[in-house]
C-alpha atoms as a PDB file:
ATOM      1  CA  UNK A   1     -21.710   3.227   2.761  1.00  0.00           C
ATOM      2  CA  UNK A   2     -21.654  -0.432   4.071  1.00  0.00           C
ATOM      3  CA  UNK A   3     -18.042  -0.996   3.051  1.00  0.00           C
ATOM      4  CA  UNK A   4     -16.938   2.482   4.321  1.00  0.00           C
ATOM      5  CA  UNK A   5     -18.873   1.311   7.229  1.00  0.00           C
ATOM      6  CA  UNK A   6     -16.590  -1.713   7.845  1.00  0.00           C
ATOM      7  CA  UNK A   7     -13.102  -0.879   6.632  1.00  0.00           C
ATOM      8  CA  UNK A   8     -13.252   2.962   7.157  1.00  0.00           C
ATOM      9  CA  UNK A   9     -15.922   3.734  10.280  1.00  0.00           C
ATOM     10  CA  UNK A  10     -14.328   7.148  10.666  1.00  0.00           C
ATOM     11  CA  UNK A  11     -14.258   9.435   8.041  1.00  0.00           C
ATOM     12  CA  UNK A  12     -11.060  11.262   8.841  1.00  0.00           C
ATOM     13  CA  UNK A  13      -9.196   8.185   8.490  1.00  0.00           C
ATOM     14  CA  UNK A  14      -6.986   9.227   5.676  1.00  0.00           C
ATOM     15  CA  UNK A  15      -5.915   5.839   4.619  1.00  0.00           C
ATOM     16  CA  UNK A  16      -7.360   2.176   3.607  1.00  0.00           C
ATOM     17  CA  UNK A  17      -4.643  -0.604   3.007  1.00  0.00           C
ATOM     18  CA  UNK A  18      -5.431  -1.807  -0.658  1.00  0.00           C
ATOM     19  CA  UNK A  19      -5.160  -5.278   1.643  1.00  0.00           C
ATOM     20  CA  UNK A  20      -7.871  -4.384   3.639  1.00  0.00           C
ATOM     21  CA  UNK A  21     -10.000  -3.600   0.724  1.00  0.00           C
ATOM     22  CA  UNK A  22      -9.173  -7.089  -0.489  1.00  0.00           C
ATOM     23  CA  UNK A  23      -9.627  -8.832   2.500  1.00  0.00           C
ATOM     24  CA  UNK A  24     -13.329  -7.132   2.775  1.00  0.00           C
ATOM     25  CA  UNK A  25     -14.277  -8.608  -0.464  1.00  0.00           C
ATOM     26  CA  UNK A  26     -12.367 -12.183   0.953  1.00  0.00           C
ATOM     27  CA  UNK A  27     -14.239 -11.959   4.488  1.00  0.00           C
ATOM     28  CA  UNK A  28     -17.457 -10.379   3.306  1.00  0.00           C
ATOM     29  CA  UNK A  29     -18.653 -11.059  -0.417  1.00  0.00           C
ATOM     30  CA  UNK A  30     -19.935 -14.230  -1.218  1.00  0.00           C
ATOM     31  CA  UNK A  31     -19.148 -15.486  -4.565  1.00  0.00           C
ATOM     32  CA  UNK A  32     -16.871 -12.807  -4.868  1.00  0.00           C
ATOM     33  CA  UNK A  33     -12.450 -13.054  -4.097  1.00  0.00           C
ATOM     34  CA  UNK A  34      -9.924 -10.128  -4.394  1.00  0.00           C
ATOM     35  CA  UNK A  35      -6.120 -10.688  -5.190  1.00  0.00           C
ATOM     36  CA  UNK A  36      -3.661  -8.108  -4.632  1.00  0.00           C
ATOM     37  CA  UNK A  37       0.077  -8.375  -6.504  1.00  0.00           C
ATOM     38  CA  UNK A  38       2.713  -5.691  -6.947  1.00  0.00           C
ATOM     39  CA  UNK A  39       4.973  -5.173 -10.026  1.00  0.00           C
ATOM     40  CA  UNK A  40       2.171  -4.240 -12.968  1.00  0.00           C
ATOM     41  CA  UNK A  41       2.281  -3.250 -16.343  1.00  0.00           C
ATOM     42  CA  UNK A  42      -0.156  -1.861 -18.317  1.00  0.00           C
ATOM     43  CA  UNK A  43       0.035  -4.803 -20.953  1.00  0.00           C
ATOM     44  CA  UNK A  44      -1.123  -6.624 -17.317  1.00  0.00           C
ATOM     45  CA  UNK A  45      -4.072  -4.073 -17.076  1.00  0.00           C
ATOM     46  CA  UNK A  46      -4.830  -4.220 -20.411  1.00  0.00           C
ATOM     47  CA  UNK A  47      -5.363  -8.214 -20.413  1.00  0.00           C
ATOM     48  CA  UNK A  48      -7.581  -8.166 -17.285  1.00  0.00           C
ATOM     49  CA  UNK A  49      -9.959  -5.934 -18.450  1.00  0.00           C
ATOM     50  CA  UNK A  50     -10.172  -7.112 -21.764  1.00  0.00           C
ATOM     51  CA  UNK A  51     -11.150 -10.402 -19.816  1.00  0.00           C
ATOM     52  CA  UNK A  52     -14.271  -8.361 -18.106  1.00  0.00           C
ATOM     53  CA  UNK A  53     -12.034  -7.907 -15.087  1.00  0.00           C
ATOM     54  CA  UNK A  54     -11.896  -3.919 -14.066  1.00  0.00           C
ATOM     55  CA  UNK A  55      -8.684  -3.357 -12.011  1.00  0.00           C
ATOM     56  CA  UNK A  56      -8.128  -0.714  -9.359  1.00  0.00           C
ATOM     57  CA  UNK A  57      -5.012   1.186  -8.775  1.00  0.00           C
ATOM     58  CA  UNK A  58      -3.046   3.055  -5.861  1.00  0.00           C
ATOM     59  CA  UNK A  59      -1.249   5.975  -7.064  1.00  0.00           C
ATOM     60  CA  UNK A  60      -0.012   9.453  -6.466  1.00  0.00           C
ATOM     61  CA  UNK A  61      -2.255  12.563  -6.584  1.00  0.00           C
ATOM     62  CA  UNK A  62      -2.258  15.894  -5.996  1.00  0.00           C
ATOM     63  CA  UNK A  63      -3.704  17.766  -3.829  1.00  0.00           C
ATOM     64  CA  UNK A  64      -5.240  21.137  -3.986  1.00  0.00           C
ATOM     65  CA  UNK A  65      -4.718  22.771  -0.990  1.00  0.00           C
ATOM     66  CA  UNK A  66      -1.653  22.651   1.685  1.00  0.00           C
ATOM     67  CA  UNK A  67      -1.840  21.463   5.110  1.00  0.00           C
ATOM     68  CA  UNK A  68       0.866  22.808   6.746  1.00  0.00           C
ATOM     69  CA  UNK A  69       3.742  25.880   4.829  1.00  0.00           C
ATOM     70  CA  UNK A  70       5.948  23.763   2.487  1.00  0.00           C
ATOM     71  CA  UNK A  71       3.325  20.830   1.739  1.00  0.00           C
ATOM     72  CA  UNK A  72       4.412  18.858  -0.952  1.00  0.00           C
ATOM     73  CA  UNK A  73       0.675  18.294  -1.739  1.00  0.00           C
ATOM     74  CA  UNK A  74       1.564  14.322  -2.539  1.00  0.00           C
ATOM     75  CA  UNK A  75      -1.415  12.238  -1.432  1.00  0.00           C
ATOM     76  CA  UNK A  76      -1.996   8.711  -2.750  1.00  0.00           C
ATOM     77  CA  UNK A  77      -5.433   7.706  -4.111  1.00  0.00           C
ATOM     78  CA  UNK A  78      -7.373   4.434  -5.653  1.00  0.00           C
ATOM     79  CA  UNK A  79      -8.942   4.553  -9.523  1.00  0.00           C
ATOM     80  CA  UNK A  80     -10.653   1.907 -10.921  1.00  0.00           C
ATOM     81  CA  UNK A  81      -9.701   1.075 -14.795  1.00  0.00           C
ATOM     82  CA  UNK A  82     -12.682  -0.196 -16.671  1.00  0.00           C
ATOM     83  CA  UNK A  83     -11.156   0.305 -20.174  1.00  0.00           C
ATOM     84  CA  UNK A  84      -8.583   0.983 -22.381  1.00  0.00           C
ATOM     85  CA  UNK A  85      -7.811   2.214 -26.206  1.00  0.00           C
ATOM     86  CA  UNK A  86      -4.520   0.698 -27.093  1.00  0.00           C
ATOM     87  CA  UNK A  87      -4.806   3.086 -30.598  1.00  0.00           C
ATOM     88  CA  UNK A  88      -4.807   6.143 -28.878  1.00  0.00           C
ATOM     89  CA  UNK A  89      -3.550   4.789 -25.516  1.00  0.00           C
ATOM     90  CA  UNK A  90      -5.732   5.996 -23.282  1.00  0.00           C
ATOM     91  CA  UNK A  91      -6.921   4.162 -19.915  1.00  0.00           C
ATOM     92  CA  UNK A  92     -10.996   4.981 -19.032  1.00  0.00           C
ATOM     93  CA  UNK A  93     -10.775   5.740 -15.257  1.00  0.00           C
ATOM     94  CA  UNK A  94     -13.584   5.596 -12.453  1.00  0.00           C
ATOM     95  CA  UNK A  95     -12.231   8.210 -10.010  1.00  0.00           C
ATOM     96  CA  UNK A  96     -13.903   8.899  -6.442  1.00  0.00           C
ATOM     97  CA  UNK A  97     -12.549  12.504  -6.830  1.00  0.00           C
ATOM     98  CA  UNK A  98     -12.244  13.652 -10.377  1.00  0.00           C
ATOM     99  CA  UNK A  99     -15.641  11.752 -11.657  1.00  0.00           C
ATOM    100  CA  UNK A 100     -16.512   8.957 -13.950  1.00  0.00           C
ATOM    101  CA  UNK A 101     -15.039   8.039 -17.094  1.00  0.00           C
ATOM    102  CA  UNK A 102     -11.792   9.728 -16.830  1.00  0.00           C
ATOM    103  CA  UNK A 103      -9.431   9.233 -19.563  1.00  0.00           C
ATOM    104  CA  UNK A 104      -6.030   8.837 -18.502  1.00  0.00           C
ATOM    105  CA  UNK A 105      -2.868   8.432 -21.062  1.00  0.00           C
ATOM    106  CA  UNK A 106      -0.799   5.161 -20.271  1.00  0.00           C
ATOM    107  CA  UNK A 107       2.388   7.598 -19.608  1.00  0.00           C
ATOM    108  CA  UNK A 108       0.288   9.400 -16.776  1.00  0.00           C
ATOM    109  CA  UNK A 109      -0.705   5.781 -15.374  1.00  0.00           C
ATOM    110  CA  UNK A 110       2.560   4.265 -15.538  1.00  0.00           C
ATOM    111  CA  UNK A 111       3.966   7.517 -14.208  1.00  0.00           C
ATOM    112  CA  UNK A 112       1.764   8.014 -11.179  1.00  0.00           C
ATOM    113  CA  UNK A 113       1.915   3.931 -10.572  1.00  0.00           C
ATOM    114  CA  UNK A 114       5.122   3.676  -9.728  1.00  0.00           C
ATOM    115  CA  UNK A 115       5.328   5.318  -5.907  1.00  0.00           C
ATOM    116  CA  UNK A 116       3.517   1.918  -4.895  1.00  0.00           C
ATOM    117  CA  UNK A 117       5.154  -0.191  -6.528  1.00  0.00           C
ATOM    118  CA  UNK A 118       2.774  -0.784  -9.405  1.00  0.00           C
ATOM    119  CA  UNK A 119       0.624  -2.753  -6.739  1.00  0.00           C
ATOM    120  CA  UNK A 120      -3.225  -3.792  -8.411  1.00  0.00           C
ATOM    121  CA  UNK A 121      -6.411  -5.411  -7.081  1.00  0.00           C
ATOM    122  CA  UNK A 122      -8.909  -7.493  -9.386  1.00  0.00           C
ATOM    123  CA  UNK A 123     -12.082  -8.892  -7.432  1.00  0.00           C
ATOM    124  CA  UNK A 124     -13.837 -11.650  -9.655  1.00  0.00           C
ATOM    125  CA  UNK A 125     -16.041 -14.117  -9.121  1.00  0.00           C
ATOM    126  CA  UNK A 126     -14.570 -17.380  -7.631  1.00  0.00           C
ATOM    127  CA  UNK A 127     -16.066 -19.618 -10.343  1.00  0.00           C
ATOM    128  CA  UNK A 128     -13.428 -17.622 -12.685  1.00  0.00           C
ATOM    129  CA  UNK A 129     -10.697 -18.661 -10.668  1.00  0.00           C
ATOM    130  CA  UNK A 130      -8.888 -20.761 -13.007  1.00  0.00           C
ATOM    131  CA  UNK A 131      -9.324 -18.067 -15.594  1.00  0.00           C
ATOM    132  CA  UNK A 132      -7.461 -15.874 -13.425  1.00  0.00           C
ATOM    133  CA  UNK A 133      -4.590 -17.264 -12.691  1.00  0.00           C
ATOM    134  CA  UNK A 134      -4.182 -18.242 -16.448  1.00  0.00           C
ATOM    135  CA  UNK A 135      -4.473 -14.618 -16.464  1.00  0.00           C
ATOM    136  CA  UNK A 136      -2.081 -13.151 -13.909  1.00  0.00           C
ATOM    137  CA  UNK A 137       0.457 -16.618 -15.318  1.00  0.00           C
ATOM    138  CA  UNK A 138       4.088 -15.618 -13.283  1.00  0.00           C
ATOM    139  CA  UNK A 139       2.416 -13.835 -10.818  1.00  0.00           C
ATOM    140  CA  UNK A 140      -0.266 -15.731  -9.418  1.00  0.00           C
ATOM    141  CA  UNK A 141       1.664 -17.336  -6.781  1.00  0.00           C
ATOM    142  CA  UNK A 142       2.128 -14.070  -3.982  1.00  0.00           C
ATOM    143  CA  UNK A 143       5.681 -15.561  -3.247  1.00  0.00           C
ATOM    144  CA  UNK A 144       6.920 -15.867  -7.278  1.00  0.00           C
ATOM    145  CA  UNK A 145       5.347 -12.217  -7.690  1.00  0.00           C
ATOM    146  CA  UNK A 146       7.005 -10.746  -5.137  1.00  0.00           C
ATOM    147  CA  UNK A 147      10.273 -12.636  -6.020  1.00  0.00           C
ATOM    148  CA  UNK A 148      10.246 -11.300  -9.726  1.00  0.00           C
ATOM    149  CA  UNK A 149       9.128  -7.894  -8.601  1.00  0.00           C
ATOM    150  CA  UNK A 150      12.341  -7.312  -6.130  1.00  0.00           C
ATOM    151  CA  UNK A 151      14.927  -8.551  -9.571  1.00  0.00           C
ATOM    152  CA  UNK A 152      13.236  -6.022 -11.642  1.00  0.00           C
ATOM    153  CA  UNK A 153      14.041  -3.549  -8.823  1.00  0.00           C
ATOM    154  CA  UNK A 154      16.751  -4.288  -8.483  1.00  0.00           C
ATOM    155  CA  UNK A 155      17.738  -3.904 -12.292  1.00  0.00           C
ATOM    156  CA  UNK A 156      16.099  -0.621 -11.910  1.00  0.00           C
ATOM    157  CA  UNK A 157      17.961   0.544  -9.421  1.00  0.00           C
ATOM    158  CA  UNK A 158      21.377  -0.312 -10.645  1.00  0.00           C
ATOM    159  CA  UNK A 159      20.005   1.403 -14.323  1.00  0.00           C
ATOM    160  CA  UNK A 160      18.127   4.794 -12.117  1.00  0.00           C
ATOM    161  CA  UNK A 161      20.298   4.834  -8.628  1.00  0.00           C
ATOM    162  CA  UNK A 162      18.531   8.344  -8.346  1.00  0.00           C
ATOM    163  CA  UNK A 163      14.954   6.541  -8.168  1.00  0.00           C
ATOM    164  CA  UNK A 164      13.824   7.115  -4.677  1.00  0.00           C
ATOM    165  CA  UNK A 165      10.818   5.174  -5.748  1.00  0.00           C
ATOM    166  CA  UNK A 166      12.235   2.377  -7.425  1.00  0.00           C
ATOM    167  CA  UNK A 167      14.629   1.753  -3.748  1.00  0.00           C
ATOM    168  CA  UNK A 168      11.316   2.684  -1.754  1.00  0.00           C
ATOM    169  CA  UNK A 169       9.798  -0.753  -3.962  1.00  0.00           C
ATOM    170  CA  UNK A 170      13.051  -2.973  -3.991  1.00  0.00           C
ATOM    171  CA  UNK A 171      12.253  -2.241   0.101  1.00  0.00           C
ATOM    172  CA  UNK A 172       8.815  -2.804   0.323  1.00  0.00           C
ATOM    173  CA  UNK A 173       9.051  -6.499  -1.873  1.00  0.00           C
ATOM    174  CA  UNK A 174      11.777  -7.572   0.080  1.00  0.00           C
ATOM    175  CA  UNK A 175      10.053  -6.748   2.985  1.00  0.00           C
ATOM    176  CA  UNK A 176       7.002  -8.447   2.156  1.00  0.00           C
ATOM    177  CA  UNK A 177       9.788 -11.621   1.257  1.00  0.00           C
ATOM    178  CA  UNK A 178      10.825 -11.353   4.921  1.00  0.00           C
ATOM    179  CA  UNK A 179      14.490 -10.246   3.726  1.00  0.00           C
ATOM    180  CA  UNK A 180      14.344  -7.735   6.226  1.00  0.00           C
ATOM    181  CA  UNK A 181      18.191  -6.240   6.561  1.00  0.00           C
ATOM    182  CA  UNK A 182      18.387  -5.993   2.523  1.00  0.00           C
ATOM    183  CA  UNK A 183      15.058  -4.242   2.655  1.00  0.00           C
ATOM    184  CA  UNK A 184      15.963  -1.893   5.747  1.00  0.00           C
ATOM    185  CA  UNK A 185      18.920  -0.808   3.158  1.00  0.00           C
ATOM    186  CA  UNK A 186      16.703  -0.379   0.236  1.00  0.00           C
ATOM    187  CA  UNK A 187      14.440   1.984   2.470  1.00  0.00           C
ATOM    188  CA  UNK A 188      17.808   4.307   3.830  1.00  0.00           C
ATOM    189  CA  UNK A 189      18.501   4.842   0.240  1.00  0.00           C
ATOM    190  CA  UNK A 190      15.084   5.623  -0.996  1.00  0.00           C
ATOM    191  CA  UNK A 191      14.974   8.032   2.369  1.00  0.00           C
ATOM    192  CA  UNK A 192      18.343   9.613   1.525  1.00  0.00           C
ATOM    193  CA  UNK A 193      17.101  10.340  -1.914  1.00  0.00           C
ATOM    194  CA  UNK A 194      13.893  12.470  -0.664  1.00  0.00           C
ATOM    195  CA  UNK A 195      10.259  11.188  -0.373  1.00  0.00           C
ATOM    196  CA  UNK A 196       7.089  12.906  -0.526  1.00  0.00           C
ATOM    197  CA  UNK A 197       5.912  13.834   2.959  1.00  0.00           C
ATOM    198  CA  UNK A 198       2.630  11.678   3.232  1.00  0.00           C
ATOM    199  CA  UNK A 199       4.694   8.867   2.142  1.00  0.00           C
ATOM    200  CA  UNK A 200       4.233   6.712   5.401  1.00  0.00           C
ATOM    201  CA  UNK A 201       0.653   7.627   5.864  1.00  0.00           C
ATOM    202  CA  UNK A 202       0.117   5.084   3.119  1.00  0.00           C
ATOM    203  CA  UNK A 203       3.798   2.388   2.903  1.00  0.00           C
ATOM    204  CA  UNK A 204       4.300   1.231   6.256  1.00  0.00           C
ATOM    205  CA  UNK A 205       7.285  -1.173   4.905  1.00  0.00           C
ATOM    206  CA  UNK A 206      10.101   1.037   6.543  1.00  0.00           C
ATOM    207  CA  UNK A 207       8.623   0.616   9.963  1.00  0.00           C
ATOM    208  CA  UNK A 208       8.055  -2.978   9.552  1.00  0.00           C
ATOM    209  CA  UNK A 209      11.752  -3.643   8.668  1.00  0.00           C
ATOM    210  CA  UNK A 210      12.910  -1.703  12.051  1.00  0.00           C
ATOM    211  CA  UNK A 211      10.845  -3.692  14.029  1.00  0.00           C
ATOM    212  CA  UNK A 212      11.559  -6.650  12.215  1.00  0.00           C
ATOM    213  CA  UNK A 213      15.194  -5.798  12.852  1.00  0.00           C
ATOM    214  CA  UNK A 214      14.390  -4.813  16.096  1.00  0.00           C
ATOM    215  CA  UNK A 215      15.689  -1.381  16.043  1.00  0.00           C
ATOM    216  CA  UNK A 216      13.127   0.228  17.734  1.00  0.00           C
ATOM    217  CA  UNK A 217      15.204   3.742  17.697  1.00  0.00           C
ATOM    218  CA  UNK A 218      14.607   4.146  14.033  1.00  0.00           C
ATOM    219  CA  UNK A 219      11.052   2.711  14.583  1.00  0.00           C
ATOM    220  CA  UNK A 220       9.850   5.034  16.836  1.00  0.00           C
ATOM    221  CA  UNK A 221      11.852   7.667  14.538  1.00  0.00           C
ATOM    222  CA  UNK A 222       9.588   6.745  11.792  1.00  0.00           C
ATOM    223  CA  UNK A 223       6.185   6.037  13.890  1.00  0.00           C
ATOM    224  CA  UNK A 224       6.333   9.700  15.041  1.00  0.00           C
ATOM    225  CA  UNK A 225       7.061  11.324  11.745  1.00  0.00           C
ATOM    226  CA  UNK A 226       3.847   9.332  10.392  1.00  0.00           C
ATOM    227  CA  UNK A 227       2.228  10.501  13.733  1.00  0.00           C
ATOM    228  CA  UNK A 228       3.409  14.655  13.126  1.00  0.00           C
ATOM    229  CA  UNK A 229       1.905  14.297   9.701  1.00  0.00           C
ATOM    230  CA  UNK A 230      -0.936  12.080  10.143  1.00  0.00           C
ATOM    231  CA  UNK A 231      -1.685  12.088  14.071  1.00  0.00           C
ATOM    232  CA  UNK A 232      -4.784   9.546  13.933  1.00  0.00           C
ATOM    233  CA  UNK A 233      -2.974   7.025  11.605  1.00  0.00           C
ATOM    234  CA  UNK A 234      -4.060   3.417  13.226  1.00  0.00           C
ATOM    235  CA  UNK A 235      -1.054   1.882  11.380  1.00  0.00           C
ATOM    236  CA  UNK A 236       1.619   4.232  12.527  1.00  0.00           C
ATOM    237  CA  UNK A 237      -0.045   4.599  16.428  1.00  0.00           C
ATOM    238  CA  UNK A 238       0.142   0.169  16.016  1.00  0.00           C
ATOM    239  CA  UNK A 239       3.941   0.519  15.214  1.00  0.00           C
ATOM    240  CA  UNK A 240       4.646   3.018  17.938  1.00  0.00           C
ATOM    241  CA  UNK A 241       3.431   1.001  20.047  1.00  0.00           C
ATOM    242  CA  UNK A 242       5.545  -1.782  19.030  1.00  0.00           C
ATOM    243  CA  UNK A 243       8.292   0.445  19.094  1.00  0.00           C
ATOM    244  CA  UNK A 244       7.774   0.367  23.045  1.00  0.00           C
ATOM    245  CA  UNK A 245       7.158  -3.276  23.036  1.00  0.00           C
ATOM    246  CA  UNK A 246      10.662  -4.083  21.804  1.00  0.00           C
ATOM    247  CA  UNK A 247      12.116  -1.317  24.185  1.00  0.00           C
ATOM    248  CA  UNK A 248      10.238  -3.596  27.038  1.00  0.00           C
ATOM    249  CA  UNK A 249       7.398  -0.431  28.446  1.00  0.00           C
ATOM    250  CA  UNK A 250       4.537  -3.186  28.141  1.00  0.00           C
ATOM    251  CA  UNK A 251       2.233  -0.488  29.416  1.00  0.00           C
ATOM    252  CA  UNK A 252       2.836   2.174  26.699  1.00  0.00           C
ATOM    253  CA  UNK A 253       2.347  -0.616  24.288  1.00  0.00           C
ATOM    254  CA  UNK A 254      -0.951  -1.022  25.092  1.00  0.00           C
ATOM    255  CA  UNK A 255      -1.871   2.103  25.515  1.00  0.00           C
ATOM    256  CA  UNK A 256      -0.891   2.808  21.845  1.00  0.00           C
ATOM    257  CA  UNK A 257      -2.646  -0.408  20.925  1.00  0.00           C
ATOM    258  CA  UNK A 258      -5.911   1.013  21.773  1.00  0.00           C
ATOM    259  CA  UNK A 259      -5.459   4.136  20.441  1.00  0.00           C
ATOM    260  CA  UNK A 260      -4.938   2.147  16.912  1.00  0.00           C
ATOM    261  CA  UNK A 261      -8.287   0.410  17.780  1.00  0.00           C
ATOM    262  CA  UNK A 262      -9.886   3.618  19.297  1.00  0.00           C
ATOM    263  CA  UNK A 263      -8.892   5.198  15.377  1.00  0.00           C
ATOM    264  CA  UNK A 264     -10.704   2.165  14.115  1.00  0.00           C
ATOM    265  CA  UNK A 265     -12.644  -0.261  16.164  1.00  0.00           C
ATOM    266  CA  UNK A 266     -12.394  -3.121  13.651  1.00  0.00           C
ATOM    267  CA  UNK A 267      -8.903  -3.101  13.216  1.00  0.00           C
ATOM    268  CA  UNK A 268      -8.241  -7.019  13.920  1.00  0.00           C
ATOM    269  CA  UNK A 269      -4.340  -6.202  14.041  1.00  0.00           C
ATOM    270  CA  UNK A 270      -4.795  -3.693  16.883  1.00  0.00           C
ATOM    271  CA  UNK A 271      -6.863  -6.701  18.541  1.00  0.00           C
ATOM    272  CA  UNK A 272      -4.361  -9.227  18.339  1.00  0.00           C
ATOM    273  CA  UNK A 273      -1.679  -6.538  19.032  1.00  0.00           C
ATOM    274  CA  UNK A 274      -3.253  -6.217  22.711  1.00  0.00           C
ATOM    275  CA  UNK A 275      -4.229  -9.942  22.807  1.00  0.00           C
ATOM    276  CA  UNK A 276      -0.344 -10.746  22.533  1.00  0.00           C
ATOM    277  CA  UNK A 277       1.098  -8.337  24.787  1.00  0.00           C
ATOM    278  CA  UNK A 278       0.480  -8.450  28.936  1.00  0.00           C
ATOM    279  CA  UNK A 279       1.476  -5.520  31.055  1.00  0.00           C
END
């Protein structure tokens, strides 16, 4: 439990960031470094492990049991792929929930990839580094990766304008590329289009694009649906609050900033968060 220890300290925290799982390997793990991209394929997860480099996943699952009448039962969860069969194209899965040694089809992968935007971790050592990026080619530079990943998008959204994912994941790239307004659109279509309930107790991209835009109506909109379905969420009580910084009430910032921290003392954004703003 040393890990759960210091990225998840209280169990009913619903949700790890695949980045914080990277940046525990990157902070904590000597001889050890994590990269996260977005935009996979399994040709992708095929090469990496075939290199001796397991990959973990984020995608959807479903639950068993509702929470509340009319629960979509979408959750998102992590597997780690340690091999593959291209013959019979099957993916062997180590899964938290369903056991070791699952065997997954590549259609089931691909298919339950796509609500997060095909995003992947590989931790190897850091004397492999080279090896890696020769690897990962295109998409070892974050920027180029991203870049690439938002034209694909947005192919696939002019070829599937239905795709609530595929606009949810034109958003979230071109929010990580800092192309806020374009992303803020992306996200109103994927919204219009109907997404699973639990979506922003995992994606936090919409909120990040209202505040970036500084349209802290629809940001507090957002922060308190994640809140009604996911009350102790650290990420959507740190937006709420900076939905009240950008409205100017200081105090209710902070008061939300420490409710982020009080959901998980080692939150370092939550820290800074209350280090930048003064009543």
């Amino acid at each position: 439990f040393t890990i759960s220890e210091a990225i998840r300290p209280k169990r009913q925290d619903k949700n790890v960031n695949i980045e914080e799982l990277a940046a525990y390997v990157n902070g904590s793990v000597e001889g050890l470094q994590a990269e996260v991209r977005v935009g996979g394929d399994l040709t992708l997860l095929e090469a990496l492990i075939a290199a001796g480099y397991p990959v973990i996943i984020e995608e959807s699952f479903k639950l068993e049991k509702s929470a509340w009448p009319g629960d979509d039962l979408w959750a998102g969860h992590y597997i780690l792929l340690t091999g593959y069969d291209n013959q019979s194209q099957y993916f062997t899965a180590q899964d938290s929930y369903h056991g070791p040694d699952r065997q997954l089809t590549y259609a089931d992968v691909a298919d339950a990839w796509e609500a997060f935007n095909h995003v992947y971790l590989v931790i190897f050592p850091t004397g492999d580094l080279q090896k890696v990026q020769q690897l990962l080619a295109e998409d070892w530079p974050l920027e180029a990766n991203l870049e690439w990943t938002a034209a694909a998008l947005r192919d696939q959204v002019l070829s599937e304008p239905a795709n609530a994912y595929a606009w949810f994941n034109l958003g979230s790239s071109l929010n990580a590329l800092q192309q806020y307004d374009a992303a803020l659109l992306a996200f109103d279509n994927a919204r219009a289009l109907g997404l699973p309930s639990r979506m922003l107790r995992y994606q936090f991209g919409p909120l990040s694009a209202a505040y970036h835009t500084s349209d802290a109506k629809d940001l507090t909109r957002l922060a308190d649906y994640a809140l009604h379905i996911t009350p102790d969420s650290e990420e959507a009580l740190l937006w709420k609050g900076w939905a009240y910084e950008l409205a100017g009430d200081h105090l209710s910032a902070i008061n939300l900033f420490n409710l982020a921290l009080q959901a998980n003392p080692g939150n370092q954004v939550a820290k800074k968060a209350l280090e930048t703003v003064r009543p």
